[in-house]
N, C-alpha and C. Protein backbone atom coordinates (compact mmCIF):
# COMPACT_ATOMS: atom_id res chain seq x y z
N UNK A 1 51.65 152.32 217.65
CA UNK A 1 50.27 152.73 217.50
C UNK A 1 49.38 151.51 217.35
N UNK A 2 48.15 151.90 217.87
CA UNK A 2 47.42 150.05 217.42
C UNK A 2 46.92 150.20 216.35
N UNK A 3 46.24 149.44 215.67
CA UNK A 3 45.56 149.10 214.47
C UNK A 3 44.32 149.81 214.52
N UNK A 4 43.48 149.11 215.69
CA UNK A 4 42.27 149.46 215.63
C UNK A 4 41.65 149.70 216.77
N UNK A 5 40.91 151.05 217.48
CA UNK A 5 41.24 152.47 216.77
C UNK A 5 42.66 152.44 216.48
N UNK A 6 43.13 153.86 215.72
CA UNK A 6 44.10 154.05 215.61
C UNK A 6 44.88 154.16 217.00
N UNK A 7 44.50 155.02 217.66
CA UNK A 7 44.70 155.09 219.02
C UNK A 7 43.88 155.92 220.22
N UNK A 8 44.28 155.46 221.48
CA UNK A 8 43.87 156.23 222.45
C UNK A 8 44.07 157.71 223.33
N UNK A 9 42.91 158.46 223.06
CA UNK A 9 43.77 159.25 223.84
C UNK A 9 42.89 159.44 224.87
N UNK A 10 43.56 160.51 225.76
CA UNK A 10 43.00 161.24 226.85
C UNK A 10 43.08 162.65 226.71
N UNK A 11 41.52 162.69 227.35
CA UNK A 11 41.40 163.90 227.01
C UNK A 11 41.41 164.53 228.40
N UNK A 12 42.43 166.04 228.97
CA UNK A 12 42.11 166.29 230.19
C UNK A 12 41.80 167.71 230.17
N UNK A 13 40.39 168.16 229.90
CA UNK A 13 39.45 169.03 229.57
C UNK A 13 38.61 169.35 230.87
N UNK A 14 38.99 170.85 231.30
CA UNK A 14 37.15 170.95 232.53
C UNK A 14 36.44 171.49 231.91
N UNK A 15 36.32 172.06 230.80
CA UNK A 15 35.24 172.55 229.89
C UNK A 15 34.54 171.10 228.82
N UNK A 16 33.12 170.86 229.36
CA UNK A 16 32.85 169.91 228.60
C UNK A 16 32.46 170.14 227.51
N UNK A 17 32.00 171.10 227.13
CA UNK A 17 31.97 171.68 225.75
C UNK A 17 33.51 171.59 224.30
N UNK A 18 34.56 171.72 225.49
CA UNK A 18 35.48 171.67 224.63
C UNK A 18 35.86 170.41 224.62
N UNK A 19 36.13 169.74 225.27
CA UNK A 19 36.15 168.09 225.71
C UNK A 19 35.10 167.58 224.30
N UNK A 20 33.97 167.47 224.53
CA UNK A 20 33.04 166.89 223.42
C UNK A 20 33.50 167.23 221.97
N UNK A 21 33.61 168.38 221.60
CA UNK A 21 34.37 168.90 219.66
C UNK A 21 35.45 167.88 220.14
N UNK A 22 36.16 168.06 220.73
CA UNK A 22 37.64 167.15 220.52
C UNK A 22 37.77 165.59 220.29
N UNK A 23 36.45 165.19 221.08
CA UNK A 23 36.45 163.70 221.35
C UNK A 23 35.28 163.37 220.16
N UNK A 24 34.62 164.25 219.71
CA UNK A 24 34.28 164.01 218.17
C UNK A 24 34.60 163.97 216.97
N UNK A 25 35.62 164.91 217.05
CA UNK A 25 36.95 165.08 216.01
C UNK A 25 37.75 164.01 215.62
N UNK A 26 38.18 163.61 217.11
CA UNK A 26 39.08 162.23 217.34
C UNK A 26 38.34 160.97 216.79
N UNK A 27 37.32 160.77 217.24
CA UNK A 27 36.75 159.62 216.37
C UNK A 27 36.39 159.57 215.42
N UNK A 28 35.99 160.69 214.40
CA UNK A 28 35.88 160.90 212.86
C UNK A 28 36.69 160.52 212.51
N UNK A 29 38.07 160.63 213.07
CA UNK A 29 39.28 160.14 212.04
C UNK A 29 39.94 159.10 212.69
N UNK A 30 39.31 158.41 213.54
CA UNK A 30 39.56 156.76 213.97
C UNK A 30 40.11 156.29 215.28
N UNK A 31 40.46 157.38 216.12
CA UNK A 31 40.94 157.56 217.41
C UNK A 31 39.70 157.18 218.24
N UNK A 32 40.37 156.57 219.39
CA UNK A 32 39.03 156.45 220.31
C UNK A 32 39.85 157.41 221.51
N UNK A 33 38.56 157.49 222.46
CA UNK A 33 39.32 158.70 224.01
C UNK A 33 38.59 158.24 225.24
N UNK A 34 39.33 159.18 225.58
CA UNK A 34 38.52 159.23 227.07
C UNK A 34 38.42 160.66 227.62
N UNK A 35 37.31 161.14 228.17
CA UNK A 35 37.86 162.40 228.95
C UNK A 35 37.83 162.23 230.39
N UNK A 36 38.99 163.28 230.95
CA UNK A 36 38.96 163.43 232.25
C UNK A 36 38.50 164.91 232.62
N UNK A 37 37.81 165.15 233.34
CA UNK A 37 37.63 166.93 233.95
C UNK A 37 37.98 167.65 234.73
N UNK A 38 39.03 166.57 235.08
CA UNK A 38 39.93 167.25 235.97
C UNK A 38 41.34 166.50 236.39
N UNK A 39 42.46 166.93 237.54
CA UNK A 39 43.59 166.40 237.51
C UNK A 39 43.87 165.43 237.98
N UNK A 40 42.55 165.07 239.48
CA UNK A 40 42.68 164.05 240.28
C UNK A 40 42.06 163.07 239.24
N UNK A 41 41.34 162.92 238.61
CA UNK A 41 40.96 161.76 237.31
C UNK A 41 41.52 161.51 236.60
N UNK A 42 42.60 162.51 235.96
CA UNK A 42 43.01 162.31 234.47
C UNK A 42 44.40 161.51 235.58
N UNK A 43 45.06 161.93 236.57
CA UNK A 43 46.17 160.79 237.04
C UNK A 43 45.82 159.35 237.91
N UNK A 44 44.19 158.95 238.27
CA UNK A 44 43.70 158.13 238.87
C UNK A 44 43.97 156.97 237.18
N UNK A 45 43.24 157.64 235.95
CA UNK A 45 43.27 157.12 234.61
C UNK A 45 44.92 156.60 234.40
N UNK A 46 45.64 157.29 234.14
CA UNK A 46 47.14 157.54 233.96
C UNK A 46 48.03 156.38 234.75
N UNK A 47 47.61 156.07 235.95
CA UNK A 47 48.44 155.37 237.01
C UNK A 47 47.61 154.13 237.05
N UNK A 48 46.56 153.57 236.70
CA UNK A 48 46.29 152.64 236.22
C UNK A 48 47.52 151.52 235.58
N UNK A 49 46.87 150.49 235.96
CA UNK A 49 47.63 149.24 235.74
C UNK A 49 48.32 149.09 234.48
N UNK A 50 47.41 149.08 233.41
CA UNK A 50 47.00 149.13 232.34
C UNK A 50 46.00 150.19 231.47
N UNK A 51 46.72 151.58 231.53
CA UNK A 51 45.65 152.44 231.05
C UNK A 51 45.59 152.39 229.75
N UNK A 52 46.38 151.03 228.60
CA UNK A 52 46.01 152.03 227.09
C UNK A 52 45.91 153.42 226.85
N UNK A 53 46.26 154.30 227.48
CA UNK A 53 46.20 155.25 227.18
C UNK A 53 47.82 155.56 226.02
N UNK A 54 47.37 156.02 224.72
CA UNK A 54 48.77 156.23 223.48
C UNK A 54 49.14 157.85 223.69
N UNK A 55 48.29 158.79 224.04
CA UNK A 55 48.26 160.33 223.94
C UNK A 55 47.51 160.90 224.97
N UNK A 56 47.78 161.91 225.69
CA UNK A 56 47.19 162.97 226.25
C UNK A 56 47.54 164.41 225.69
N UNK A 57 45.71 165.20 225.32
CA UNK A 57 46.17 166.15 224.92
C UNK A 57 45.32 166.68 226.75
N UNK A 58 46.13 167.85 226.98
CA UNK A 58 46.05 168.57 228.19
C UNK A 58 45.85 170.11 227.98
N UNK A 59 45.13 170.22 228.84
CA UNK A 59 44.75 171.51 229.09
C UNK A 59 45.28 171.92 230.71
N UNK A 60 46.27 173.42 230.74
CA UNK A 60 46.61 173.70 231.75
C UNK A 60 45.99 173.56 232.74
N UNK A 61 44.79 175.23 232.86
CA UNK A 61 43.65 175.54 233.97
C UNK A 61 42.93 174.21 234.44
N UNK A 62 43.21 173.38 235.57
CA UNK A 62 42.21 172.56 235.55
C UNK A 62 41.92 172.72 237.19
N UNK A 63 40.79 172.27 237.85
CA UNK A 63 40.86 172.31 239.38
C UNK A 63 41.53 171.36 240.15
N UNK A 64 41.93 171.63 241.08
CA UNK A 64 42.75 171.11 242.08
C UNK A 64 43.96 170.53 241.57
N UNK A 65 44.42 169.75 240.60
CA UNK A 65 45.72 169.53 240.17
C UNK A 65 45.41 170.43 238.34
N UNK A 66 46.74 170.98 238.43
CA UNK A 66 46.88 171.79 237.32
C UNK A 66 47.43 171.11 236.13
N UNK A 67 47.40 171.17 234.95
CA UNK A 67 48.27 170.70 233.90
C UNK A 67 49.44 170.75 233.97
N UNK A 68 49.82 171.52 234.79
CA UNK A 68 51.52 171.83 234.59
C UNK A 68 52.02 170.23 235.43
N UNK A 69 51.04 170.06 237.01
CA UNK A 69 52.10 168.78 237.20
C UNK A 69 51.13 167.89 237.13
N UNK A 70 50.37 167.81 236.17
CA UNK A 70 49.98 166.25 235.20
C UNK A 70 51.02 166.37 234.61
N UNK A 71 51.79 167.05 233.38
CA UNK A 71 52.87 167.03 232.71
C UNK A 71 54.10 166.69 233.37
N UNK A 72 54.49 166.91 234.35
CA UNK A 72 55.79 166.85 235.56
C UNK A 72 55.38 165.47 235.86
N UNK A 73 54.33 164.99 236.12
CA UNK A 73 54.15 163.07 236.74
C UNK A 73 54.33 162.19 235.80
N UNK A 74 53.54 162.86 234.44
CA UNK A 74 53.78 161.94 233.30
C UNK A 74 54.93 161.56 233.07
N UNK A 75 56.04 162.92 232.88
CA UNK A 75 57.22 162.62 232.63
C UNK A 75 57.90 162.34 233.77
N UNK A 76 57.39 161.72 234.68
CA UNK A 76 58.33 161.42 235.79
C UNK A 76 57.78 159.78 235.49
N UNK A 77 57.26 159.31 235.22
CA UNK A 77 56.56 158.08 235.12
C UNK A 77 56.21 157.18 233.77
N UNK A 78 56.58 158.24 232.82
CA UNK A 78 56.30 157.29 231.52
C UNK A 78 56.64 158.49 229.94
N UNK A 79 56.87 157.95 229.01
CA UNK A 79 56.98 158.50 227.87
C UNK A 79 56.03 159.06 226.63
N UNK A 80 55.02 158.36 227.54
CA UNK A 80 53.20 159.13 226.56
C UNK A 80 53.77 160.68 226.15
N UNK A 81 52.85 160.60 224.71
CA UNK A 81 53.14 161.88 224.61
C UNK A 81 52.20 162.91 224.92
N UNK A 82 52.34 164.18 225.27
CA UNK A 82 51.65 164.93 225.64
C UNK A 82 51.42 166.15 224.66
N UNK A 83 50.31 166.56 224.40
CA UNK A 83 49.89 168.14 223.53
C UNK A 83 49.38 168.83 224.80
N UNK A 84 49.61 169.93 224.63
CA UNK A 84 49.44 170.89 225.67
C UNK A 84 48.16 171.57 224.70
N UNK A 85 47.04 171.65 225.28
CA UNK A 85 45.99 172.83 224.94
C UNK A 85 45.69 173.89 225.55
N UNK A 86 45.92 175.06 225.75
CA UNK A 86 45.38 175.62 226.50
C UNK A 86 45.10 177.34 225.83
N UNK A 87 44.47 177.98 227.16
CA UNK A 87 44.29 179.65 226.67
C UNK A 87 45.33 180.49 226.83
N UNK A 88 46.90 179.47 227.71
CA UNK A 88 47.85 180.22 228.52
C UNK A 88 48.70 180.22 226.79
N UNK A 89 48.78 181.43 226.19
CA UNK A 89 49.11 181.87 224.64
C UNK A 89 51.05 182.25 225.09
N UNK A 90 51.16 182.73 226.14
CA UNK A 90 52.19 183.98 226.40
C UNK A 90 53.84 182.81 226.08
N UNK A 91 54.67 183.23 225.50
CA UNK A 91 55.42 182.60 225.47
C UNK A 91 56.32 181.64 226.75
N UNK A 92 56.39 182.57 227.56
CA UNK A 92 57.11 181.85 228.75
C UNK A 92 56.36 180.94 229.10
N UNK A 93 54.70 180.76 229.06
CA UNK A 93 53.63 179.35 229.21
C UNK A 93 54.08 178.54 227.97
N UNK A 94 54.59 178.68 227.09
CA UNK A 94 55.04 177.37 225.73
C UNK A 94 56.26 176.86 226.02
N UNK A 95 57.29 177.84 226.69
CA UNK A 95 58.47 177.69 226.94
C UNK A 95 58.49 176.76 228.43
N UNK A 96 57.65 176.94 229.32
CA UNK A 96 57.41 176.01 230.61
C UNK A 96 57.28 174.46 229.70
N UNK A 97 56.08 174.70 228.86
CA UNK A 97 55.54 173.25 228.57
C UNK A 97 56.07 172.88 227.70
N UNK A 98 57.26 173.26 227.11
CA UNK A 98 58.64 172.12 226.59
C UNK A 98 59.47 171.99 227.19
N UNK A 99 59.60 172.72 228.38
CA UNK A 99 60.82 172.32 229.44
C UNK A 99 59.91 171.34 230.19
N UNK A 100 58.66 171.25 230.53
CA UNK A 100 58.38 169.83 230.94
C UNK A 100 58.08 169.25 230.46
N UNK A 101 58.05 169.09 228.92
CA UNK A 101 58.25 167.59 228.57
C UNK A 101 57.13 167.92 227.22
N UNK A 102 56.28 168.34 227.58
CA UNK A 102 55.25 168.34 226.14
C UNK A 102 55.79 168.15 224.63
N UNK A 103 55.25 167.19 224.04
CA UNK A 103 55.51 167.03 222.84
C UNK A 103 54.42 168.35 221.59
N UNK A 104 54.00 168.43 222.17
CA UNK A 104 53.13 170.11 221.46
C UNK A 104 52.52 170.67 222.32
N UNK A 105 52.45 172.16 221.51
CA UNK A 105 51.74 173.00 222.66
C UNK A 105 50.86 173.73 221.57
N UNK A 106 49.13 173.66 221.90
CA UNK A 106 48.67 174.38 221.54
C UNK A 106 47.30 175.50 222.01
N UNK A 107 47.28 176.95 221.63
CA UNK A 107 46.97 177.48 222.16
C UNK A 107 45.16 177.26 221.66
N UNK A 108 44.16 177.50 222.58
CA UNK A 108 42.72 178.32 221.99
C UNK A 108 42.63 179.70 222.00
N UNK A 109 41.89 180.10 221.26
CA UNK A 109 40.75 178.87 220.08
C UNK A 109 41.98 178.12 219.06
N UNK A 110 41.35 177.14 219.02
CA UNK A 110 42.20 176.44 217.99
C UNK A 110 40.85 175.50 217.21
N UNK A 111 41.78 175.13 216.03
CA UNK A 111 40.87 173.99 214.89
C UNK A 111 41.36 173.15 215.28
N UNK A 112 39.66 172.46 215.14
CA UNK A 112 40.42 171.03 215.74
C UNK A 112 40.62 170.08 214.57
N UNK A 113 40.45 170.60 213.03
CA UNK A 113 41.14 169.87 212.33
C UNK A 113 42.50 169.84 212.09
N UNK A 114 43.50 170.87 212.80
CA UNK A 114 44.40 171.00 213.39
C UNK A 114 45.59 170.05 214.16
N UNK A 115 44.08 170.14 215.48
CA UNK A 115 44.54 169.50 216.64
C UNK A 115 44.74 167.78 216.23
N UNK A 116 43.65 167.33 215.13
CA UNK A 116 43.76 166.03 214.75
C UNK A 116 44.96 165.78 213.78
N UNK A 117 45.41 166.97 213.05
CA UNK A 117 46.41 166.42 212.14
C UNK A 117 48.11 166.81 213.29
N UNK A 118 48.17 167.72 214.29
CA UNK A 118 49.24 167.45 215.55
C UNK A 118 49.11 166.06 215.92
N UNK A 119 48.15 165.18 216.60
CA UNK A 119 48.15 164.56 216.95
C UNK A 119 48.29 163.12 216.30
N UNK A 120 48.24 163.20 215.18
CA UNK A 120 48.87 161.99 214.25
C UNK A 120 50.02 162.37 213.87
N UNK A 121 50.62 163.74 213.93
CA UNK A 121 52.14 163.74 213.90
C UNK A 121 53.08 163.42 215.33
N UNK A 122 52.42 163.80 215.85
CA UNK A 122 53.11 163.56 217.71
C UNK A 122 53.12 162.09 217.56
N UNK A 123 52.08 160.91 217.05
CA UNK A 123 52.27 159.54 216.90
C UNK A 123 53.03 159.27 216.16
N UNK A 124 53.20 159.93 214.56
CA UNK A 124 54.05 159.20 213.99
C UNK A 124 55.64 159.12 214.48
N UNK A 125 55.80 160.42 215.09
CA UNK A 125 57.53 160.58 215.64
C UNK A 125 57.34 159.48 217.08
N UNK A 126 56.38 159.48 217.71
CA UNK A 126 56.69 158.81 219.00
C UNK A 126 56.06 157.34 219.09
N UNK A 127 55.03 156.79 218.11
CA UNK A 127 53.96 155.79 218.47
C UNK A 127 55.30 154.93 217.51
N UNK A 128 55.44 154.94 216.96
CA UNK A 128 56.26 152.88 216.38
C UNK A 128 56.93 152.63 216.96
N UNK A 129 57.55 152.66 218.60
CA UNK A 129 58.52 151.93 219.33
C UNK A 129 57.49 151.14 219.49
N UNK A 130 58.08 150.15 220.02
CA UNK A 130 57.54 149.25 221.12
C UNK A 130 56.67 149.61 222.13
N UNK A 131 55.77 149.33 223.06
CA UNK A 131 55.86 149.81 224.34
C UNK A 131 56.18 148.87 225.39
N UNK A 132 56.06 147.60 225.00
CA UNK A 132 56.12 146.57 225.95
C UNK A 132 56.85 145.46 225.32
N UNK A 133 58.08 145.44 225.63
CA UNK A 133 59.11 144.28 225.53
C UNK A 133 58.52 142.80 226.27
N UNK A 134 58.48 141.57 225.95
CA UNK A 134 58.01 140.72 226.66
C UNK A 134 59.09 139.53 226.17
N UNK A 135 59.80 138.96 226.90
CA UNK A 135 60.61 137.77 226.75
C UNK A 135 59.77 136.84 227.21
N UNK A 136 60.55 135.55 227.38
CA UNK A 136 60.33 134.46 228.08
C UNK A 136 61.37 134.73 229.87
N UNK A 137 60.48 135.31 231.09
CA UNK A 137 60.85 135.87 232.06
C UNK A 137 61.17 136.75 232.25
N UNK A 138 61.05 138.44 230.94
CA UNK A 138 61.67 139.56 231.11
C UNK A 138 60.58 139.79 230.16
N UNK A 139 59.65 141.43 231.15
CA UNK A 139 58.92 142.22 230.57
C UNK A 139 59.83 143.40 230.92
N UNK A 140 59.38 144.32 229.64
CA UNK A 140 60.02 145.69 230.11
C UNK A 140 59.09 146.73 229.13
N UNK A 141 58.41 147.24 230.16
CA UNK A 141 57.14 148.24 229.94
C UNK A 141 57.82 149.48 230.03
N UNK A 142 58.03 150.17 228.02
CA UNK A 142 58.56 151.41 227.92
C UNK A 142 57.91 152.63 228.29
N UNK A 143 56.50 152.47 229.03
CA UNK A 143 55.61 153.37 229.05
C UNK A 143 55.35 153.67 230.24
N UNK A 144 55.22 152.62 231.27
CA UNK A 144 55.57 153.01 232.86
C UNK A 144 56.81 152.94 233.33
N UNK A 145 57.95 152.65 232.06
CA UNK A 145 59.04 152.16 232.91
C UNK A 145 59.75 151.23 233.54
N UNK A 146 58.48 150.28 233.60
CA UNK A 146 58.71 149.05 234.71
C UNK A 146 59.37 147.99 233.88
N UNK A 147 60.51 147.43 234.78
CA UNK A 147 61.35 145.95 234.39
C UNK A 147 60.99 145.41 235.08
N UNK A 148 60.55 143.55 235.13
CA UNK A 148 59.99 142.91 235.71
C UNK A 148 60.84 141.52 235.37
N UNK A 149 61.72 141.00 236.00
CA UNK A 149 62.51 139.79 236.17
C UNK A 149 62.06 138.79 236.57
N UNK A 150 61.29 137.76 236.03
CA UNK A 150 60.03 137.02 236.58
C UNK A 150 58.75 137.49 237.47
N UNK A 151 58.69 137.49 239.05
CA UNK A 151 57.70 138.69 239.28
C UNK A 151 58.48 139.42 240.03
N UNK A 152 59.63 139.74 239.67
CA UNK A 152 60.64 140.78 240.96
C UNK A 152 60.71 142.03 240.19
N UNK A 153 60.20 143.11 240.57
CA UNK A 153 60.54 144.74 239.96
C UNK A 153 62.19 144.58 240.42
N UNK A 154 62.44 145.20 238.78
CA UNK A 154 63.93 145.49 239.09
C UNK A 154 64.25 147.26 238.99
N UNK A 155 65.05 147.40 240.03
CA UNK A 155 64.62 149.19 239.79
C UNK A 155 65.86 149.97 239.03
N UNK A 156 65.27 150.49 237.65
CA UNK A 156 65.92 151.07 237.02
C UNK A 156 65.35 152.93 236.80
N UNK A 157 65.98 153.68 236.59
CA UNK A 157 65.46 155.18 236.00
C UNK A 157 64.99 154.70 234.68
N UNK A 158 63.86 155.97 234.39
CA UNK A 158 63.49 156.01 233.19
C UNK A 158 64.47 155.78 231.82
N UNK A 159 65.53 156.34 232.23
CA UNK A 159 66.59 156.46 231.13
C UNK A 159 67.05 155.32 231.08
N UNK A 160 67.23 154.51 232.21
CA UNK A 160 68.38 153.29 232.20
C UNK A 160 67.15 152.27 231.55
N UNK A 161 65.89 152.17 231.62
CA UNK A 161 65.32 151.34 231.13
C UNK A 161 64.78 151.26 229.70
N UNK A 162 64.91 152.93 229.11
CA UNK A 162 64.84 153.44 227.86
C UNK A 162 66.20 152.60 227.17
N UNK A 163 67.28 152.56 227.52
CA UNK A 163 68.35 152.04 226.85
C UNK A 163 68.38 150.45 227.06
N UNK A 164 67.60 150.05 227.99
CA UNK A 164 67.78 148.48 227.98
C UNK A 164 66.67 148.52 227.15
N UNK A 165 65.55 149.03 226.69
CA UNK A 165 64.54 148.96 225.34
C UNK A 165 64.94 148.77 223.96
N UNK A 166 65.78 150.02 224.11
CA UNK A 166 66.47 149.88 222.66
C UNK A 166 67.99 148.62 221.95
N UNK A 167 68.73 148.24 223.00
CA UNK A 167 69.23 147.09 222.99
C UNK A 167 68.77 145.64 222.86
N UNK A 168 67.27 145.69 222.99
CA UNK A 168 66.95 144.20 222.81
C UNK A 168 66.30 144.35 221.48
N UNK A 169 66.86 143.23 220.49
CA UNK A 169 66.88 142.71 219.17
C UNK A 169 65.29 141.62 219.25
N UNK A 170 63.88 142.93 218.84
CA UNK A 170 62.92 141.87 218.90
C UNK A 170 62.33 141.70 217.29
């Protein structure tokens, strides 16, 4: 987690109404954000070089790319954690969004003094690794994944590079 803000999130909201309570909430209690309003933004944000981005909370319904595969890319691409927001209440919609990966799922209406105290628990279990290993000639970015052997990508799976993370003594 960083110091200061506490951390970043993203917000991927098409209701700007609900987007704004959230991203006011979040900074009352020291978080900074971003919102996206939709799917083609919130993964233009996401696939960035360098997005700082620590959290996405998500909302299913969105236009043209849906929450379900923002959640399916994330976890095909990195270990951010994800809160699921949405109106989809029905169990088999909670049960989708922990089989892809969501670290919470929550339904509206919801409090968002709530949503702020999920979201400092989703950090505390997931934010104190590392995210970025850096040697002298060996980076290894736990968050996109990427191993970098001076400037040569070395190609590993998510998993195989999750375990070369946890083996190095920093």
């Amino acid at each position: 987690m960083k110091s200061s803000p506490e951390a970043n999130v993203l917000i991927v909201e098409d209701d700007s109404n609900i987007a704004e309570l959230i991203r006011l909430y979040l900074e009352k209690h020291g978080f900074s954000s971003v919102i996206a309003t939709g799917g083609m933004e919130a993964l233009k944000l996401l696939s960035g070089k360098d997005s700082g981005i620590d959290l996405v909370i998500l909302d299913l319904m969105l236009p043209l790319i849906d929450g379900w595969e923002i959640c399916r890319w994330i976890r095909q691409h990195s270990s951010l954690p994800v809160i699921i927001l949405t109106a989809k209440g029905e169990l088999q919609n909670k049960l989708r969004g922990f089989d892809l990966g969501a670290d919470d799922y929550i339904v509206k209406p919801f409090d968002p003094l709530e949503l702020v105290a999920r979201v400092k628990a989703v950090l505390r279990r997931t934010g104190n690794k590392a995210e970025r290993i850096e040697l002298p000639g060996i980076v290894i970015d736990l968050c996109s994944y990427v191993v970098k052997v001076g400037d040569e990508r070395v190609e590993l799976t998510p998993r195989e590079t999750q375990l070369l993370g946890t083996q190095i003594d920093i």
